[in-house]
C-alpha atoms as a PDB file:
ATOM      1  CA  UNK A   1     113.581 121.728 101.466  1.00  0.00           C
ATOM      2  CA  UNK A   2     114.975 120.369 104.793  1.00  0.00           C
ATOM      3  CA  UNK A   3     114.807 117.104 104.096  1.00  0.00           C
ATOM      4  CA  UNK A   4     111.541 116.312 106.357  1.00  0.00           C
ATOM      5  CA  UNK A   5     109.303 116.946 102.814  1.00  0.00           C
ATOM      6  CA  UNK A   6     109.135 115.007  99.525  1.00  0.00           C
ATOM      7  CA  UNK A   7     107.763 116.481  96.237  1.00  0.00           C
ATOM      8  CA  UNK A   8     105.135 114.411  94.607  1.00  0.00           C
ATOM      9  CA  UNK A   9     107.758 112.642  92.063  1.00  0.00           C
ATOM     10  CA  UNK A  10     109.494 111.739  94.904  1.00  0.00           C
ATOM     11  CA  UNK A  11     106.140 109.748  96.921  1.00  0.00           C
ATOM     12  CA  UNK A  12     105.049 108.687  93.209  1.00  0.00           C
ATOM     13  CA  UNK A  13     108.668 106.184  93.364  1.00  0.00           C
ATOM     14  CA  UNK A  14     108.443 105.106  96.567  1.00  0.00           C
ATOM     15  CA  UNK A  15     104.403 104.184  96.536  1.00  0.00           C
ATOM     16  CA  UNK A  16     104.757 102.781  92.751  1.00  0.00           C
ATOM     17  CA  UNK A  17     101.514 104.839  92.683  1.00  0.00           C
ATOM     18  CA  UNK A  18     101.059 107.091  89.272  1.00  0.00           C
ATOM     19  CA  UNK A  19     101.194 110.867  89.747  1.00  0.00           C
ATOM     20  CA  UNK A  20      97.085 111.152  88.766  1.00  0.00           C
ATOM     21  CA  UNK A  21      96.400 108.711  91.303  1.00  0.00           C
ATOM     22  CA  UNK A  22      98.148 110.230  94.060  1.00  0.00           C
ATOM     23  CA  UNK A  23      96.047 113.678  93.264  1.00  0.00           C
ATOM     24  CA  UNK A  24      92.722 111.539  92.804  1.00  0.00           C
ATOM     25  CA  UNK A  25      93.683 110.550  96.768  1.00  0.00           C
ATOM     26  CA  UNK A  26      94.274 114.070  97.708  1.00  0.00           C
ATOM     27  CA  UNK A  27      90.706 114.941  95.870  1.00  0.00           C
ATOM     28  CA  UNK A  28      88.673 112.513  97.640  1.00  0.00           C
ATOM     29  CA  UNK A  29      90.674 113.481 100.979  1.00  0.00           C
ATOM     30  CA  UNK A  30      92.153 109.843 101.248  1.00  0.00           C
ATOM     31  CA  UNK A  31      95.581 111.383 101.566  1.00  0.00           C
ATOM     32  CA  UNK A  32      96.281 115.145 101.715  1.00  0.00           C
ATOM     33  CA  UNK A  33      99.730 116.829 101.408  1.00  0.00           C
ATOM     34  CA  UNK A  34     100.826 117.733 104.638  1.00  0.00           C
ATOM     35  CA  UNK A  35     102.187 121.425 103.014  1.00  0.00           C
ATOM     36  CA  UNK A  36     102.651 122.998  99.513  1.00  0.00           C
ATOM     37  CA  UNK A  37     105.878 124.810  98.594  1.00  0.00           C
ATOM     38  CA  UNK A  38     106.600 128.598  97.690  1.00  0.00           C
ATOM     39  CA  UNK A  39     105.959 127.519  94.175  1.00  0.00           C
ATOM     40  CA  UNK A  40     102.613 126.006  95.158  1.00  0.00           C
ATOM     41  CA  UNK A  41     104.287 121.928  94.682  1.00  0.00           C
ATOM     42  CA  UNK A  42     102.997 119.411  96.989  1.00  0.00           C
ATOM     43  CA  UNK A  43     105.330 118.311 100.128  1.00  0.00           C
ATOM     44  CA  UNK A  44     104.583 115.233 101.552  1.00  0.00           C
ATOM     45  CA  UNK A  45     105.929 113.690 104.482  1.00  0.00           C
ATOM     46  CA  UNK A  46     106.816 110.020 105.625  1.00  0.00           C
ATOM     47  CA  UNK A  47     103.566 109.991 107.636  1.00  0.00           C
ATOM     48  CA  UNK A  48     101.974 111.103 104.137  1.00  0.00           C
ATOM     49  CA  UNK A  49     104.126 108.056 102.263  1.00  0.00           C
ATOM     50  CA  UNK A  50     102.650 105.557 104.667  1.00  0.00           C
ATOM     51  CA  UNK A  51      98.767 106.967 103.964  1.00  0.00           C
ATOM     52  CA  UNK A  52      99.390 106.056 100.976  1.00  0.00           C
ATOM     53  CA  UNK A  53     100.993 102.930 101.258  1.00  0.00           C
ATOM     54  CA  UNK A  54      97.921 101.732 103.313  1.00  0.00           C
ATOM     55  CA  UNK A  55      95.042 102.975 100.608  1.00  0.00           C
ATOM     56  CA  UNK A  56      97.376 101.090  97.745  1.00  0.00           C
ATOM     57  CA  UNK A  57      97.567  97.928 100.130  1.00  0.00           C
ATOM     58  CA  UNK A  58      93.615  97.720 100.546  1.00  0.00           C
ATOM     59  CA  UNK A  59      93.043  98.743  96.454  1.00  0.00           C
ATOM     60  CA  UNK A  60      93.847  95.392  95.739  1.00  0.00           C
ATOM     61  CA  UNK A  61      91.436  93.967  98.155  1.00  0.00           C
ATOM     62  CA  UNK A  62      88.329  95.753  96.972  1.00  0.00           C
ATOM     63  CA  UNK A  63      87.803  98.236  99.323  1.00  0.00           C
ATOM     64  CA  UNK A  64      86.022 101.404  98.668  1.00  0.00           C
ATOM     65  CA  UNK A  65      87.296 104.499  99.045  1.00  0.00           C
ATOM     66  CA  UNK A  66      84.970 104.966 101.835  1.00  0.00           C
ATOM     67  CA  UNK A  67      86.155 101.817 103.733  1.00  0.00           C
ATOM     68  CA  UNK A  68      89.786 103.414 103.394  1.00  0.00           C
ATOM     69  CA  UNK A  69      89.008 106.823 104.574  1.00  0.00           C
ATOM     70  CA  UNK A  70      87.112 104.851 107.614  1.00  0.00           C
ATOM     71  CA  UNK A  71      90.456 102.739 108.274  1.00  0.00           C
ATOM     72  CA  UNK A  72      92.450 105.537 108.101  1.00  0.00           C
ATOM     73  CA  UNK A  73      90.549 107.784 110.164  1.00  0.00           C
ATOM     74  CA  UNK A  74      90.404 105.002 112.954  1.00  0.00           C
ATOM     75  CA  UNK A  75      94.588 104.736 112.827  1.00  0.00           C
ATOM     76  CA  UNK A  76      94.880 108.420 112.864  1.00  0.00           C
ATOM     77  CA  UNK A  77      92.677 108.830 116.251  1.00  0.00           C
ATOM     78  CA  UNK A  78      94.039 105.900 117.741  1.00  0.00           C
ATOM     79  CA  UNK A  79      97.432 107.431 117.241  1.00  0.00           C
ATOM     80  CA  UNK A  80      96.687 110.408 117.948  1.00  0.00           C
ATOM     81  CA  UNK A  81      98.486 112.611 120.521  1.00  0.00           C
ATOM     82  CA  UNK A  82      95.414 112.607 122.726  1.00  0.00           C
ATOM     83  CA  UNK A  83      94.391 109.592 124.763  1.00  0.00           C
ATOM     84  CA  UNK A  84      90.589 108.486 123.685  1.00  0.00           C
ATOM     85  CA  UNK A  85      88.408 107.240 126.195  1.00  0.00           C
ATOM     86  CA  UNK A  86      88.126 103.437 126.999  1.00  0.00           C
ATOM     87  CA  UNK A  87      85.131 102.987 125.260  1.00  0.00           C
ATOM     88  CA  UNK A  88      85.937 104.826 122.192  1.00  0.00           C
ATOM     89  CA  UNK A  89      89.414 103.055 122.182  1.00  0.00           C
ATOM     90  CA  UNK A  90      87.504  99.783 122.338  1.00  0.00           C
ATOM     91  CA  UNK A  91      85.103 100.768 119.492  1.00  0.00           C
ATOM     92  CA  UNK A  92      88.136 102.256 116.938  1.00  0.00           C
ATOM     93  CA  UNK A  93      89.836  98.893 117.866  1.00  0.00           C
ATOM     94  CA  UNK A  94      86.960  96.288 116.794  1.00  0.00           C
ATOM     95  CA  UNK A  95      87.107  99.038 113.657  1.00  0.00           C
ATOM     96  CA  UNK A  96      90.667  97.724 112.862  1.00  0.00           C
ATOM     97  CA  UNK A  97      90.091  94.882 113.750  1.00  0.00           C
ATOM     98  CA  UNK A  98      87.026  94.145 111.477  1.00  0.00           C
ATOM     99  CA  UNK A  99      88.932  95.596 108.340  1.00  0.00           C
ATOM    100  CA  UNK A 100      91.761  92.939 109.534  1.00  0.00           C
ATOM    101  CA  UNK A 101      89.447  90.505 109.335  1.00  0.00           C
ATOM    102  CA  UNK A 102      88.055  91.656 105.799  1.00  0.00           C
ATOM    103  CA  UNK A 103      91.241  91.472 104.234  1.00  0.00           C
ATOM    104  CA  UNK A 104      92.452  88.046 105.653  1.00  0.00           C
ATOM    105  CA  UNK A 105      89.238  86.783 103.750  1.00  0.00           C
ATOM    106  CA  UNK A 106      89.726  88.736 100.674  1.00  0.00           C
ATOM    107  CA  UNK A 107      93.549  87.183 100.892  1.00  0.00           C
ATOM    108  CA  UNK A 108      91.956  83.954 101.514  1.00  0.00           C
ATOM    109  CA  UNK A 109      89.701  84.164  98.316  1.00  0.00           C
ATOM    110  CA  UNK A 110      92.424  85.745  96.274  1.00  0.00           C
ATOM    111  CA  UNK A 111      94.942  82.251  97.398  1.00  0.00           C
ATOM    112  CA  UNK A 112      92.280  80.060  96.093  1.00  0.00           C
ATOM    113  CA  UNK A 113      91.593  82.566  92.620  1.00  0.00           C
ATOM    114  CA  UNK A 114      96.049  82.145  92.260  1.00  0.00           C
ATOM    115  CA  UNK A 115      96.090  78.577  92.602  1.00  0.00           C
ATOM    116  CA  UNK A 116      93.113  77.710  89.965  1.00  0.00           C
ATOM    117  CA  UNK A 117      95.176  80.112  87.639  1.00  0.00           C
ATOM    118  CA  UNK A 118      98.305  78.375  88.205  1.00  0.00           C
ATOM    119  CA  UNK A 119      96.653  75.150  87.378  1.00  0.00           C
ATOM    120  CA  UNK A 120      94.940  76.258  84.423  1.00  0.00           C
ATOM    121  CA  UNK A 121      98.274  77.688  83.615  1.00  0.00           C
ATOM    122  CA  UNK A 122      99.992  73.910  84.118  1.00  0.00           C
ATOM    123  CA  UNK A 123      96.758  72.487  81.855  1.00  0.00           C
ATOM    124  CA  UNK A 124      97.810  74.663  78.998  1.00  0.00           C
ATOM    125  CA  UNK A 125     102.085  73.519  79.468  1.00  0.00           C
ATOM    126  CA  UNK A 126     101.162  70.413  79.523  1.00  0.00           C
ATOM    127  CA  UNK A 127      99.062  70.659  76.467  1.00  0.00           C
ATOM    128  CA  UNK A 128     101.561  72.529  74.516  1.00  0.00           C
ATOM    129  CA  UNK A 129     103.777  69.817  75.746  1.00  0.00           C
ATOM    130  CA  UNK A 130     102.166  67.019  74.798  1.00  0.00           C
ATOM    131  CA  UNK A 131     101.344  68.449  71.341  1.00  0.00           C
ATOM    132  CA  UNK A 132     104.973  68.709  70.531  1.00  0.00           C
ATOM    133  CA  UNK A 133     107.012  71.466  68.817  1.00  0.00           C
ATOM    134  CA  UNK A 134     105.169  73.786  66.279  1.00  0.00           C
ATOM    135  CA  UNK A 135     105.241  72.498  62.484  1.00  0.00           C
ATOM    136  CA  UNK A 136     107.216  74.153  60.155  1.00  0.00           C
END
């Protein structure tokens, strides 16, 4: 390899995302390996790396596999080699830009879930606190 192409293992470290996962991606098309070696492994490049950094960003947020192909898609034409047309610039842009909004609310929701954990967490400490050490 030159360098330019990761195995599998490789992507699996850097994404923190299991080996079965990244193939469930490449089955449902989310993130495809950009070429396969003499020995039939899967190369993946940095472009492929950040795919897949994107689909494990939004997993957390509760967006379908659909939603992510749709995202992705989007980023890929708007960065495209080829120019899109004003309008169709405009609509992959309020695509972006509605999945930006989506996931400011889900982190929104998911600030307000954290801190009613941490203070359920601080209700129990002080419990345990106030009860004293365990009897022996």
């Amino acid at each position: 390899m030159d360098g330019k192409h990761m195995q599998i293992g490789e992507v699996a470290t850097r994404t923190e995302l299991s080996l079965r996962t990244i193939r469930h991606y490449e089955e449902t098309g989310l993130v495809v390996p950009s070429a396969r070696s003499q020995g039939g492994f899967r190369l993946y490049t940095e472009r492929d790396v950040e795919r897949l950094m994107v689909v494990r960003r939004m997993k957390p947020l509760g967006f379908t596999l659909q939603q992510m192909r749709d995202l992705l898609d989007a980023t890929d034409r708007l960065a495209a080699g080829e120019q899109p047309s004003d309008a169709e610039r405009a609509a992959l842009l309020e695509r972006v830009r509605g999945y930006e909004q989506a996931a400011a609310r889900r982190v929104d929701e998911l600030r307000v879930q954290l801190a009613r954990a941490e203070e359920f967490a601080g209700t129990l400490r002080a419990l345990l606190e106030k009860a004293g050490p365990p009897q022996t």
